[in-house]
C-alpha atoms as a PDB file:
ATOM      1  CA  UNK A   1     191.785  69.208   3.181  1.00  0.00           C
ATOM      2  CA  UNK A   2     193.898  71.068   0.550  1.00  0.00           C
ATOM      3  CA  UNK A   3     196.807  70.317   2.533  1.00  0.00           C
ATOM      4  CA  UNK A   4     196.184  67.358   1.596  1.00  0.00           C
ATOM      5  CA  UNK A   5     195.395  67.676  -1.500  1.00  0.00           C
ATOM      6  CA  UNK A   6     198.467  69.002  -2.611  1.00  0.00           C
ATOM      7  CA  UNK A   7     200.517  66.861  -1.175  1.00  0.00           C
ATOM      8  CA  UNK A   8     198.813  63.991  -2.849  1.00  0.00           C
ATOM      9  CA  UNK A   9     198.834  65.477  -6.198  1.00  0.00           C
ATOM     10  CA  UNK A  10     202.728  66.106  -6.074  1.00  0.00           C
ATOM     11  CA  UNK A  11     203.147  62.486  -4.562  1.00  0.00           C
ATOM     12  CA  UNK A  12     204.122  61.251  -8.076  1.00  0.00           C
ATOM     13  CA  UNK A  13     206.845  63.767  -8.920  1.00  0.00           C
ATOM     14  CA  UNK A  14     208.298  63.604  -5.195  1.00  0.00           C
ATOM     15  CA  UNK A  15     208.174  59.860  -5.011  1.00  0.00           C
ATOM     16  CA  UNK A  16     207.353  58.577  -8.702  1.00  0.00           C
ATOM     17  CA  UNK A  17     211.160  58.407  -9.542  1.00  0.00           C
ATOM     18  CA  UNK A  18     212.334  56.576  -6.362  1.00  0.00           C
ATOM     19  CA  UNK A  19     209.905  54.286  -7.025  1.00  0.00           C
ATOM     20  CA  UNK A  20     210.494  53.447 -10.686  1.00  0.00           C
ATOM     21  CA  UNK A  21     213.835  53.161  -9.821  1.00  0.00           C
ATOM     22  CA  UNK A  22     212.840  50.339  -7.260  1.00  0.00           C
ATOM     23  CA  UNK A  23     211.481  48.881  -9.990  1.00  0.00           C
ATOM     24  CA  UNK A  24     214.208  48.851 -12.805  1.00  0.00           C
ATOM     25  CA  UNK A  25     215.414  45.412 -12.383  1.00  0.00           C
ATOM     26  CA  UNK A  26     212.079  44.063 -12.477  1.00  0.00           C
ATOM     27  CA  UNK A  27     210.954  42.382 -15.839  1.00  0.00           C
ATOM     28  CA  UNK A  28     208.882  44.641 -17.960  1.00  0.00           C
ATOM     29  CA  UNK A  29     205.525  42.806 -17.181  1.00  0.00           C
ATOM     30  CA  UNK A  30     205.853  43.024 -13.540  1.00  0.00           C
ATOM     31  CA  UNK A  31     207.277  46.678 -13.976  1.00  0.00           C
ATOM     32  CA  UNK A  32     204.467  48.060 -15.956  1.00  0.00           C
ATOM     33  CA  UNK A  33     201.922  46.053 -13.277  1.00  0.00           C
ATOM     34  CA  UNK A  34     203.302  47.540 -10.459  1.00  0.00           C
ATOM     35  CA  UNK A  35     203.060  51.022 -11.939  1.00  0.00           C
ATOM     36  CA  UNK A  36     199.289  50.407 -12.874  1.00  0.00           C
ATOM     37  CA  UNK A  37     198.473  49.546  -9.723  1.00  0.00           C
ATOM     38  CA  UNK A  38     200.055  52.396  -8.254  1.00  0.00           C
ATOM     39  CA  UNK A  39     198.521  54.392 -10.538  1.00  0.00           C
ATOM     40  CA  UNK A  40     195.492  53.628  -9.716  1.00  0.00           C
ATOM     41  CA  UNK A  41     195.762  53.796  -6.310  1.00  0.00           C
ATOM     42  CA  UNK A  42     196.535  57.608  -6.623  1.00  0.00           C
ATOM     43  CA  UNK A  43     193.645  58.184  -8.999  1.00  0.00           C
ATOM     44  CA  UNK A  44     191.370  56.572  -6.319  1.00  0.00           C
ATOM     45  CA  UNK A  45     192.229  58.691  -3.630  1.00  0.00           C
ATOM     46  CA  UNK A  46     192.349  62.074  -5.679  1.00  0.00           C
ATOM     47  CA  UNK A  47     188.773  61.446  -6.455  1.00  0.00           C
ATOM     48  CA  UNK A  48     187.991  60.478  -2.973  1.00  0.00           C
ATOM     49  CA  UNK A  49     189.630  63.511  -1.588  1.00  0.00           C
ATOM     50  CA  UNK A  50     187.263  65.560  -4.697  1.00  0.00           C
ATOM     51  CA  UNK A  51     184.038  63.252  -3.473  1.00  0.00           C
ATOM     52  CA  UNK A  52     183.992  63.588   0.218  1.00  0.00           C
ATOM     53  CA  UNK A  53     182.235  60.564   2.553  1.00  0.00           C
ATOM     54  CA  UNK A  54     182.351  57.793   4.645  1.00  0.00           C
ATOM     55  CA  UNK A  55     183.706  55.271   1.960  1.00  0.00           C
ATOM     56  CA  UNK A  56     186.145  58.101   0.598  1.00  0.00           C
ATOM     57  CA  UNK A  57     187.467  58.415   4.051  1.00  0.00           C
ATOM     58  CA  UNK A  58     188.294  54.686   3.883  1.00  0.00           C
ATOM     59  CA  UNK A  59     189.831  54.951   0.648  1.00  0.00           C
ATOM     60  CA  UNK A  60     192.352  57.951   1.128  1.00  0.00           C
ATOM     61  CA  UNK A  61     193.097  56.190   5.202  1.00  0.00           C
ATOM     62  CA  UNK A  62     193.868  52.714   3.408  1.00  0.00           C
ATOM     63  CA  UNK A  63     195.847  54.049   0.727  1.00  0.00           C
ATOM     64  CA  UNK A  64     197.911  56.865   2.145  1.00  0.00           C
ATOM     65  CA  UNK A  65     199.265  54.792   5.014  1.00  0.00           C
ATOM     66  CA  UNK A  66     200.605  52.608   2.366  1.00  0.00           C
ATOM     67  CA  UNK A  67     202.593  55.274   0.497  1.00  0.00           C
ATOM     68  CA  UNK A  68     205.383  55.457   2.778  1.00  0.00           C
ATOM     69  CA  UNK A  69     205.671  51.658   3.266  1.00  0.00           C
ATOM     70  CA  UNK A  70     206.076  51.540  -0.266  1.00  0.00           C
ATOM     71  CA  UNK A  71     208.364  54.678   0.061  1.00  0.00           C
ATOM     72  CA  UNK A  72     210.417  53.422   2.723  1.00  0.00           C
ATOM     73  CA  UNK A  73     211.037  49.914   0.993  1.00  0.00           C
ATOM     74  CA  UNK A  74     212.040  51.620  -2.191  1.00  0.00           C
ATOM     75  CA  UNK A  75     214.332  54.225  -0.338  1.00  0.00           C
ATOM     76  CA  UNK A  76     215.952  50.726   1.383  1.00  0.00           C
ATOM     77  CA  UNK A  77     216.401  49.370  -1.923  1.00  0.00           C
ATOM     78  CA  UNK A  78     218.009  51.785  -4.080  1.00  0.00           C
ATOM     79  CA  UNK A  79     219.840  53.846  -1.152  1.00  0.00           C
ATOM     80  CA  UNK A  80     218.154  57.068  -2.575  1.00  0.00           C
ATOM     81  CA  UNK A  81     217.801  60.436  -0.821  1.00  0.00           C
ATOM     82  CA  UNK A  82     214.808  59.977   1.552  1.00  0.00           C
ATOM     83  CA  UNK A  83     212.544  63.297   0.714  1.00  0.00           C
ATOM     84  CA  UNK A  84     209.931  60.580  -0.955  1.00  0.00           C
ATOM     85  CA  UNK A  85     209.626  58.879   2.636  1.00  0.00           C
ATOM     86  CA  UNK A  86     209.237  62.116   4.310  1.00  0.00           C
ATOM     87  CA  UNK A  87     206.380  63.381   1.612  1.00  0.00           C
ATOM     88  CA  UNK A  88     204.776  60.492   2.048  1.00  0.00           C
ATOM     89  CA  UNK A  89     204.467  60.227   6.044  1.00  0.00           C
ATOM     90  CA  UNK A  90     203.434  63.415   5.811  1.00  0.00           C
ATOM     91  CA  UNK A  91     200.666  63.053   4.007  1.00  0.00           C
ATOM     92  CA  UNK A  92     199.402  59.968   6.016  1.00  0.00           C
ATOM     93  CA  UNK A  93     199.532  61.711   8.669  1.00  0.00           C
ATOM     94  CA  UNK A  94     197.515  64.587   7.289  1.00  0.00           C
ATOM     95  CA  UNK A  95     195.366  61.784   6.236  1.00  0.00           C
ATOM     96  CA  UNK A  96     194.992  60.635   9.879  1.00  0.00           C
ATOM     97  CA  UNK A  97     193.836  63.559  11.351  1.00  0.00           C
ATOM     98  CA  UNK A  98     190.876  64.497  13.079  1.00  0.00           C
ATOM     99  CA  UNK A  99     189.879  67.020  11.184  1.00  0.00           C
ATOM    100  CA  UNK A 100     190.098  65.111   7.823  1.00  0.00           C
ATOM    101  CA  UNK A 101     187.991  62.468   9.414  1.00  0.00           C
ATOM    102  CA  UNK A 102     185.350  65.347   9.969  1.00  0.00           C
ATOM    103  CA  UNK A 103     185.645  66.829   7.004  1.00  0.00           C
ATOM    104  CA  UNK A 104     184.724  63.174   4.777  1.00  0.00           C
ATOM    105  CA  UNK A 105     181.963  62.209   7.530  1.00  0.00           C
ATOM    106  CA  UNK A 106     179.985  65.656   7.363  1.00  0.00           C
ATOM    107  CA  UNK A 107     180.009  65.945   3.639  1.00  0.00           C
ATOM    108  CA  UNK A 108     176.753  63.164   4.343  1.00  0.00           C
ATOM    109  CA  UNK A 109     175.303  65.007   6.817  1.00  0.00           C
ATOM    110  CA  UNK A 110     171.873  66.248   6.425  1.00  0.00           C
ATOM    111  CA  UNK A 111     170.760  69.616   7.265  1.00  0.00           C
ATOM    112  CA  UNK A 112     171.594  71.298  10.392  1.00  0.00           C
ATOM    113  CA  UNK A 113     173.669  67.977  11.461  1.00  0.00           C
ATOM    114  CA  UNK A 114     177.276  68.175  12.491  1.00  0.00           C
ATOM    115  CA  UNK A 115     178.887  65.115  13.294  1.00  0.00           C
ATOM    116  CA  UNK A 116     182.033  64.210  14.675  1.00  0.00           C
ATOM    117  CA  UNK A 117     183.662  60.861  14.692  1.00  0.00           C
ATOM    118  CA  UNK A 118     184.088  58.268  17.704  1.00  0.00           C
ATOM    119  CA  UNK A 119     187.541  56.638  17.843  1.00  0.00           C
ATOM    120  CA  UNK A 120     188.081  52.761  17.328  1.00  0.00           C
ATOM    121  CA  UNK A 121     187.843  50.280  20.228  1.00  0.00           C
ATOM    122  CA  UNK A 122     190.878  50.142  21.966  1.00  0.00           C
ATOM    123  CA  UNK A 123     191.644  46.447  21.958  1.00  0.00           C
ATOM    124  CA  UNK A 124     191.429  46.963  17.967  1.00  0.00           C
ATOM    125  CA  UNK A 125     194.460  49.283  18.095  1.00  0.00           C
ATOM    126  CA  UNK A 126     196.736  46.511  19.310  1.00  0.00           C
ATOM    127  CA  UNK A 127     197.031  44.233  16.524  1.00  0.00           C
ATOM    128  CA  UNK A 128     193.478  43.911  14.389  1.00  0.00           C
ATOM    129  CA  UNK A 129     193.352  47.618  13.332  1.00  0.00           C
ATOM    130  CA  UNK A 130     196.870  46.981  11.725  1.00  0.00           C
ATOM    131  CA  UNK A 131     196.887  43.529  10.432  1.00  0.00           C
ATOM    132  CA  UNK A 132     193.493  44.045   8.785  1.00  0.00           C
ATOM    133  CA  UNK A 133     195.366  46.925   6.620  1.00  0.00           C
ATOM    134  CA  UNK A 134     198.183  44.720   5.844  1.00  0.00           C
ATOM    135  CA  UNK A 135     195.582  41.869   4.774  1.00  0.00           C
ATOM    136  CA  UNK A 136     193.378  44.412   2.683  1.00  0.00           C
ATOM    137  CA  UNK A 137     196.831  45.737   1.018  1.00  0.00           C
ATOM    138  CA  UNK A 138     197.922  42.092   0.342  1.00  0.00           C
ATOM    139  CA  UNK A 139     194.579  40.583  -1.130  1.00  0.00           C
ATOM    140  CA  UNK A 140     194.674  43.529  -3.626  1.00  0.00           C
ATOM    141  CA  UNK A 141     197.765  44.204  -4.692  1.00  0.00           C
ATOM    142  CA  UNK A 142     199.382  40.320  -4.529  1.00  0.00           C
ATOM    143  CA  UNK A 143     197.033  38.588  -7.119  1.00  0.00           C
ATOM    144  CA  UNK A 144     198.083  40.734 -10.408  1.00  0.00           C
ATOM    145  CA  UNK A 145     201.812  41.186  -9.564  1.00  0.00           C
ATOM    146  CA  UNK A 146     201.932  36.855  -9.212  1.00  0.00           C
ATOM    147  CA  UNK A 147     200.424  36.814 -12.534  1.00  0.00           C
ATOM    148  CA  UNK A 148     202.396  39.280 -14.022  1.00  0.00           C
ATOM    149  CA  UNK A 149     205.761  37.220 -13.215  1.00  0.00           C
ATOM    150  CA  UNK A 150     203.544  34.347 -14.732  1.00  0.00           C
ATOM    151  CA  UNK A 151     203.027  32.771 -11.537  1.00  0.00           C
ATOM    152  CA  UNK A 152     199.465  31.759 -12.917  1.00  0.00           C
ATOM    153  CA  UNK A 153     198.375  29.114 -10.760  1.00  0.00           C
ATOM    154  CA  UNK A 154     199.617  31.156  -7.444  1.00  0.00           C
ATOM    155  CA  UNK A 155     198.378  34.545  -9.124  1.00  0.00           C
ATOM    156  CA  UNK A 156     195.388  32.838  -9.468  1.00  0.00           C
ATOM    157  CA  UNK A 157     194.835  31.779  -5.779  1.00  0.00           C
ATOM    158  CA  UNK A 158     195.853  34.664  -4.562  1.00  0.00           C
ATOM    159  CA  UNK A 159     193.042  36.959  -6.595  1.00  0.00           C
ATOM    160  CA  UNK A 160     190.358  34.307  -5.492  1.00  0.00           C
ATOM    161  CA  UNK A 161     191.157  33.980  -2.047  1.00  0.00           C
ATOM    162  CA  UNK A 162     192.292  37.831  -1.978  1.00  0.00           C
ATOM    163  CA  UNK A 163     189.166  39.266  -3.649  1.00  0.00           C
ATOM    164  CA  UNK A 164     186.546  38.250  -0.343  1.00  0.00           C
ATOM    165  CA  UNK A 165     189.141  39.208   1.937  1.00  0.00           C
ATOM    166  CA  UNK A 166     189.347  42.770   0.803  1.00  0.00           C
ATOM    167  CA  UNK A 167     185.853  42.928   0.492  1.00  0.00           C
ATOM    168  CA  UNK A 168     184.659  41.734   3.882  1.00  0.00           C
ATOM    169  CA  UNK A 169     188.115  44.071   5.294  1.00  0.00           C
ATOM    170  CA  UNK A 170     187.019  46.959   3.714  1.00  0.00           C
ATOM    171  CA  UNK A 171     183.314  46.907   4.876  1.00  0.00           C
ATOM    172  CA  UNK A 172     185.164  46.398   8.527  1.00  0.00           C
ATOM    173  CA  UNK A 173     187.108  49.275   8.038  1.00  0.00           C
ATOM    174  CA  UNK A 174     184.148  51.577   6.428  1.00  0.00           C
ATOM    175  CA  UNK A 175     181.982  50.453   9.646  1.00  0.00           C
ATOM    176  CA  UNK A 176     183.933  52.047  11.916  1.00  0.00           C
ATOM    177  CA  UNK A 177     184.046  55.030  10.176  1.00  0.00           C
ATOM    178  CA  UNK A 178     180.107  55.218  10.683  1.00  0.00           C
ATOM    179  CA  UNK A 179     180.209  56.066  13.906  1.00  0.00           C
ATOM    180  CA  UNK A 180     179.553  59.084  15.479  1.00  0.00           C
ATOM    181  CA  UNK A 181     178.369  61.716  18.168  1.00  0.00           C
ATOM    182  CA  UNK A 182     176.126  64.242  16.020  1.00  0.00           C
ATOM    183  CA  UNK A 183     174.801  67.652  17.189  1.00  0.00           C
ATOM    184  CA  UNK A 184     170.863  67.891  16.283  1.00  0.00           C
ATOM    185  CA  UNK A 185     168.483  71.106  16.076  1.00  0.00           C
ATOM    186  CA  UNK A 186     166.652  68.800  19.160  1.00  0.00           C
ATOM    187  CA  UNK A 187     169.772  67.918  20.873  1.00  0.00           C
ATOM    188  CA  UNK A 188     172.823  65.024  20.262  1.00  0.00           C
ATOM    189  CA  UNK A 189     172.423  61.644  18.897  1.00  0.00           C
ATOM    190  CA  UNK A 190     175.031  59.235  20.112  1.00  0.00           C
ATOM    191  CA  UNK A 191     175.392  56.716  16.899  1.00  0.00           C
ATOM    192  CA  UNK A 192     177.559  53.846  17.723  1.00  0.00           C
ATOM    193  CA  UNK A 193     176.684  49.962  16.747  1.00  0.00           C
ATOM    194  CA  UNK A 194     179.317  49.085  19.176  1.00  0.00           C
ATOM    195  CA  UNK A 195     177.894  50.413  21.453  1.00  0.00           C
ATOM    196  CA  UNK A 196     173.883  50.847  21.378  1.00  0.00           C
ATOM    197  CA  UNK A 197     172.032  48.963  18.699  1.00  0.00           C
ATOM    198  CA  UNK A 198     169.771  51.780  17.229  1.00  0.00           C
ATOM    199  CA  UNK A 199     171.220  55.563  17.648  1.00  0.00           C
ATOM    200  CA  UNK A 200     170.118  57.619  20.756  1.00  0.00           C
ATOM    201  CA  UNK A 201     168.841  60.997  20.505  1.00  0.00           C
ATOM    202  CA  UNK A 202     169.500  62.776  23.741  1.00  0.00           C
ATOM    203  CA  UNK A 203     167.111  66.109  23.444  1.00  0.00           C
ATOM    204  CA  UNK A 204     168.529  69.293  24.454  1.00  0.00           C
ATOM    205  CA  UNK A 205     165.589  69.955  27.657  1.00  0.00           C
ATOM    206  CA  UNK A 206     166.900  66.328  28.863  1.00  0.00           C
ATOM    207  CA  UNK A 207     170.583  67.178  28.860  1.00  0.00           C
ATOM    208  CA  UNK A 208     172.336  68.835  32.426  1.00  0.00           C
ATOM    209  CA  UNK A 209     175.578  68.563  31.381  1.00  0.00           C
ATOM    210  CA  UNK A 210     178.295  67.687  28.830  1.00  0.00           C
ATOM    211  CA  UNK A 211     181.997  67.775  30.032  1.00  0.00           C
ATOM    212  CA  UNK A 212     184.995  65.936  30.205  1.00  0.00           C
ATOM    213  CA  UNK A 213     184.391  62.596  32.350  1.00  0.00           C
ATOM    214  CA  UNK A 214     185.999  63.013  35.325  1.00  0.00           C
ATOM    215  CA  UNK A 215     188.652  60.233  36.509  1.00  0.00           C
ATOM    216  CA  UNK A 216     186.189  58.555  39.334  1.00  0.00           C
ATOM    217  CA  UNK A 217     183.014  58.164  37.464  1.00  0.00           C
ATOM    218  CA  UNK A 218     180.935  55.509  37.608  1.00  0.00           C
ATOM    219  CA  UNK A 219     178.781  56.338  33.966  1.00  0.00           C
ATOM    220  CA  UNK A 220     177.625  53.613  32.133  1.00  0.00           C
ATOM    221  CA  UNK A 221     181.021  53.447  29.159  1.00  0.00           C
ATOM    222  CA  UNK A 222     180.391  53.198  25.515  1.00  0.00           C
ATOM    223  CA  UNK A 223     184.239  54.052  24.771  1.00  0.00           C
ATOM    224  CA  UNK A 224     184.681  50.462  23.973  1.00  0.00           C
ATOM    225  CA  UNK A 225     188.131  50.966  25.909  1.00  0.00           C
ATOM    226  CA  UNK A 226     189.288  53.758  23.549  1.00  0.00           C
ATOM    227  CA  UNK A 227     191.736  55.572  24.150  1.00  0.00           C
ATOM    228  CA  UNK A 228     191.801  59.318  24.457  1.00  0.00           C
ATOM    229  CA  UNK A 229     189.792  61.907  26.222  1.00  0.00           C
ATOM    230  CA  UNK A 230     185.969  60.562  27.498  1.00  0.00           C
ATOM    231  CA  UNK A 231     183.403  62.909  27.600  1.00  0.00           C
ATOM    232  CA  UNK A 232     180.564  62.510  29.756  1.00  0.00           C
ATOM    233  CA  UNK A 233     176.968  62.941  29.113  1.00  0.00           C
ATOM    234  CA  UNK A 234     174.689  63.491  32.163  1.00  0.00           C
ATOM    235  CA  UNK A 235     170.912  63.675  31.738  1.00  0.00           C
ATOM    236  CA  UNK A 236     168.372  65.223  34.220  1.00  0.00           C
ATOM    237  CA  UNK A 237     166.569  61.272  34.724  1.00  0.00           C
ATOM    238  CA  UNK A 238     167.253  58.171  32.850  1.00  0.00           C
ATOM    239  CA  UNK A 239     166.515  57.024  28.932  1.00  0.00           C
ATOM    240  CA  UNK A 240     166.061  53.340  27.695  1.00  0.00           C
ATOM    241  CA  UNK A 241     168.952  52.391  25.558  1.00  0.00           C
ATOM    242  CA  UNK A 242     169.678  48.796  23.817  1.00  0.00           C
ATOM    243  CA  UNK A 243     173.474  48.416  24.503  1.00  0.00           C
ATOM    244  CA  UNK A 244     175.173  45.864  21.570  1.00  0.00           C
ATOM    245  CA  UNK A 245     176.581  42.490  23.014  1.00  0.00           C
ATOM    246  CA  UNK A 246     179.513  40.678  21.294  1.00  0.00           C
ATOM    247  CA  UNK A 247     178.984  38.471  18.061  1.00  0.00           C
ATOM    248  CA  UNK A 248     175.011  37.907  17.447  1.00  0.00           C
ATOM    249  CA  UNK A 249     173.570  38.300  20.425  1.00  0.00           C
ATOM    250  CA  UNK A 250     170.525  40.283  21.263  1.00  0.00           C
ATOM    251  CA  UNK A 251     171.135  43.704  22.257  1.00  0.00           C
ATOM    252  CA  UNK A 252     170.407  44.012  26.391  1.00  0.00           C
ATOM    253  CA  UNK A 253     167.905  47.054  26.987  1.00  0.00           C
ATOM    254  CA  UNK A 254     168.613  49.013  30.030  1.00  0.00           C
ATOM    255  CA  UNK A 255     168.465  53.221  31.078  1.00  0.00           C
ATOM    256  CA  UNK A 256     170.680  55.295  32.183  1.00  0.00           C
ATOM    257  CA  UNK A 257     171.264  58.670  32.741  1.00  0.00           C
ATOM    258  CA  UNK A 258     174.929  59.371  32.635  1.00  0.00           C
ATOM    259  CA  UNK A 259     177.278  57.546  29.706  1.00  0.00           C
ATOM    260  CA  UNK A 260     180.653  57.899  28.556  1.00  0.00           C
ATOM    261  CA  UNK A 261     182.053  58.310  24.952  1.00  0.00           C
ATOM    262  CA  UNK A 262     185.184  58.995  23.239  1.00  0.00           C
ATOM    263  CA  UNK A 263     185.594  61.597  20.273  1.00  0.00           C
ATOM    264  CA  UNK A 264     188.567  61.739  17.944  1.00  0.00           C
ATOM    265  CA  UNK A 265     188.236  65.194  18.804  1.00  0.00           C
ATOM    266  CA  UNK A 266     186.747  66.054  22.368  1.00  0.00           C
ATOM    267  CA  UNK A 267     187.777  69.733  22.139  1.00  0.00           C
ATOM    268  CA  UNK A 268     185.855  70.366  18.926  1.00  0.00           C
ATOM    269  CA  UNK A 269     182.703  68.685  20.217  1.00  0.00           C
ATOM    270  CA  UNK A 270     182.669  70.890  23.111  1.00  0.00           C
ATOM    271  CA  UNK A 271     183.037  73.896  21.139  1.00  0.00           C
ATOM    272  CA  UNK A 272     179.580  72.704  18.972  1.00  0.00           C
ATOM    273  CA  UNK A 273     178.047  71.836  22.054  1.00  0.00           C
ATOM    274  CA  UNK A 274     178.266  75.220  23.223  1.00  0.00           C
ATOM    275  CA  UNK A 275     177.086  76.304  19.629  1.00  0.00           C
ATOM    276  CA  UNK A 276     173.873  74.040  19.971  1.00  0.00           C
ATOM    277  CA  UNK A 277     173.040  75.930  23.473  1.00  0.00           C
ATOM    278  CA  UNK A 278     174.231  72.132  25.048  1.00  0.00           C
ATOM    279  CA  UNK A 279     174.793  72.862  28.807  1.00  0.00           C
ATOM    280  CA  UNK A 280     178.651  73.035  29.424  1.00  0.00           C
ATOM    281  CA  UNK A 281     180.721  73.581  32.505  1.00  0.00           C
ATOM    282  CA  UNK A 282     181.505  77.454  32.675  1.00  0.00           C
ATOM    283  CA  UNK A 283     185.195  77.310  32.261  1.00  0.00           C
ATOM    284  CA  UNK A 284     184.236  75.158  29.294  1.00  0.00           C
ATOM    285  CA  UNK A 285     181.720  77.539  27.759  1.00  0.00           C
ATOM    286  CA  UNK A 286     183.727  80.438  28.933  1.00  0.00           C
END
């Protein structure tokens, strides 16, 4: 986290002149627009990297992948030395990690909870995951630039039509950042609306094994096709469980005593698995 907190805070003197420089042939309305929004866009994610959760998480995710697109077009434009770029792919990918993900998600938790995050469907990762961020970054940033080079009746349009659009993207992107496996004083709750409609606890006397899911199993999957390592949860008998269906229909109850699901970070859960006295594999809890 304070990696990436100083690399955010010396975003604007690394790429702060590159980017004005993009922006010196631009009138001075457009120019001083630009900069605002920028501005603000750093403010927002400094004090969602001081205020840790799940919509802080979305913030500095949003925002930092879109510092070195801006970098990069900027670098393009004014053939400048590309150390802005490089600061700034660094720090998205700092932003991207695991552990950063943990880090925002826990700061909810309550108690003795310790929660890790579940990655994203896999079939979003092919097209929606990105185009939604390239929609959200349009709808808010398009509007007030339009209007700024007096483009008033497109400026207009844009912030109504852009306004719902980042709204209902945002809550898209925030929901899948409220998903998670987390580790219980009674055991591990699975929480997943993708997968199961209500979260699962799975006590600790019910458990025989957690481990990585071998290639030929046949456990009921909650990965939603997500790439990655699956980890496998076997119980000692079976457990209802209301798996989510597509769109808005009902949830289809069922039981099962062996499920898959994916982690952003299998490694880490298996390590506070072995801290919650979750039965492991020995070379696992060895």
């Amino acid at each position: 986290m304070w990696i990436l907190r100083f690399g955010w805070v010396a975003l604007p003197f690394v790429a702060g002149p590159v980017l004005a420089n993009a922006l010196n042939e631009r009138t001075t309305t457009l120019r001083t627009t630009a900069s605002i929004e920028l501005w603000i866009a750093w403010a927002l994610v400094v004090g969602a990297l001081l205020i840790p959760s799940t919509i802080s998480l979305v913030i500095i995710r949003v925002i930092a992948l879109g510092a070195p697109v801006i970098s990069a077009a900027a670098v393009i434009n004014t053939s400048a030395y590309p150390l802005a770029l490089g600061v700034t792919a660094a720090v998205a990918l700092v932003a991207f990690t695991p552990q950063i993900g943990e880090l925002e998600v826990n700061a909810g938790s309550y108690g003795d909870e310790e929660r890790f995050l579940l990655r994203a469907p896999g079939s979003l990762y092919l097209g929606p995951l990105p185009l939604a961020w390239f929609l959200l970054t349009l709808s808010v940033v398009t509007g007030p630039l339009l209007i700024a080079d007096r483009q008033w009746l497109l400026g207009g349009l844009a912030v109504g039509i852009g306004l719902p659009i980042a709204v209902i993207l945002a809550r898209a992107f925030h929901s899948l950042c409220q998903r998670w496996i987390v580790f219980v004083p009674a055991g591990v709750v699975l929480k997943d609306h993708n997968a199961v409609v209500d979260p699962v606890l799975f006590r600790r006397s019910e458990i025989e094994i957690l481990h990585p899911a071998p290639a030929n199993t046949d456990s009921l999957d909650l990965t939603s096709h997500a790439p990655g390592i699956a980890l496998e949860l076997r119980l000692k008998e079976k457990i209802p469980l209301v798996r989510a269906m597509p769109g808005r229909q009902p949830g289809q109850p069922g039981k099962s005593s062996r499920l898959l699901f994916t982690p952003t970070r299998p490694g880490g859960v298996l390590v506070a698995a072995g801290k919650h006295r979750i039965p492991l594999e020995d070379h696992v809890r060895g």
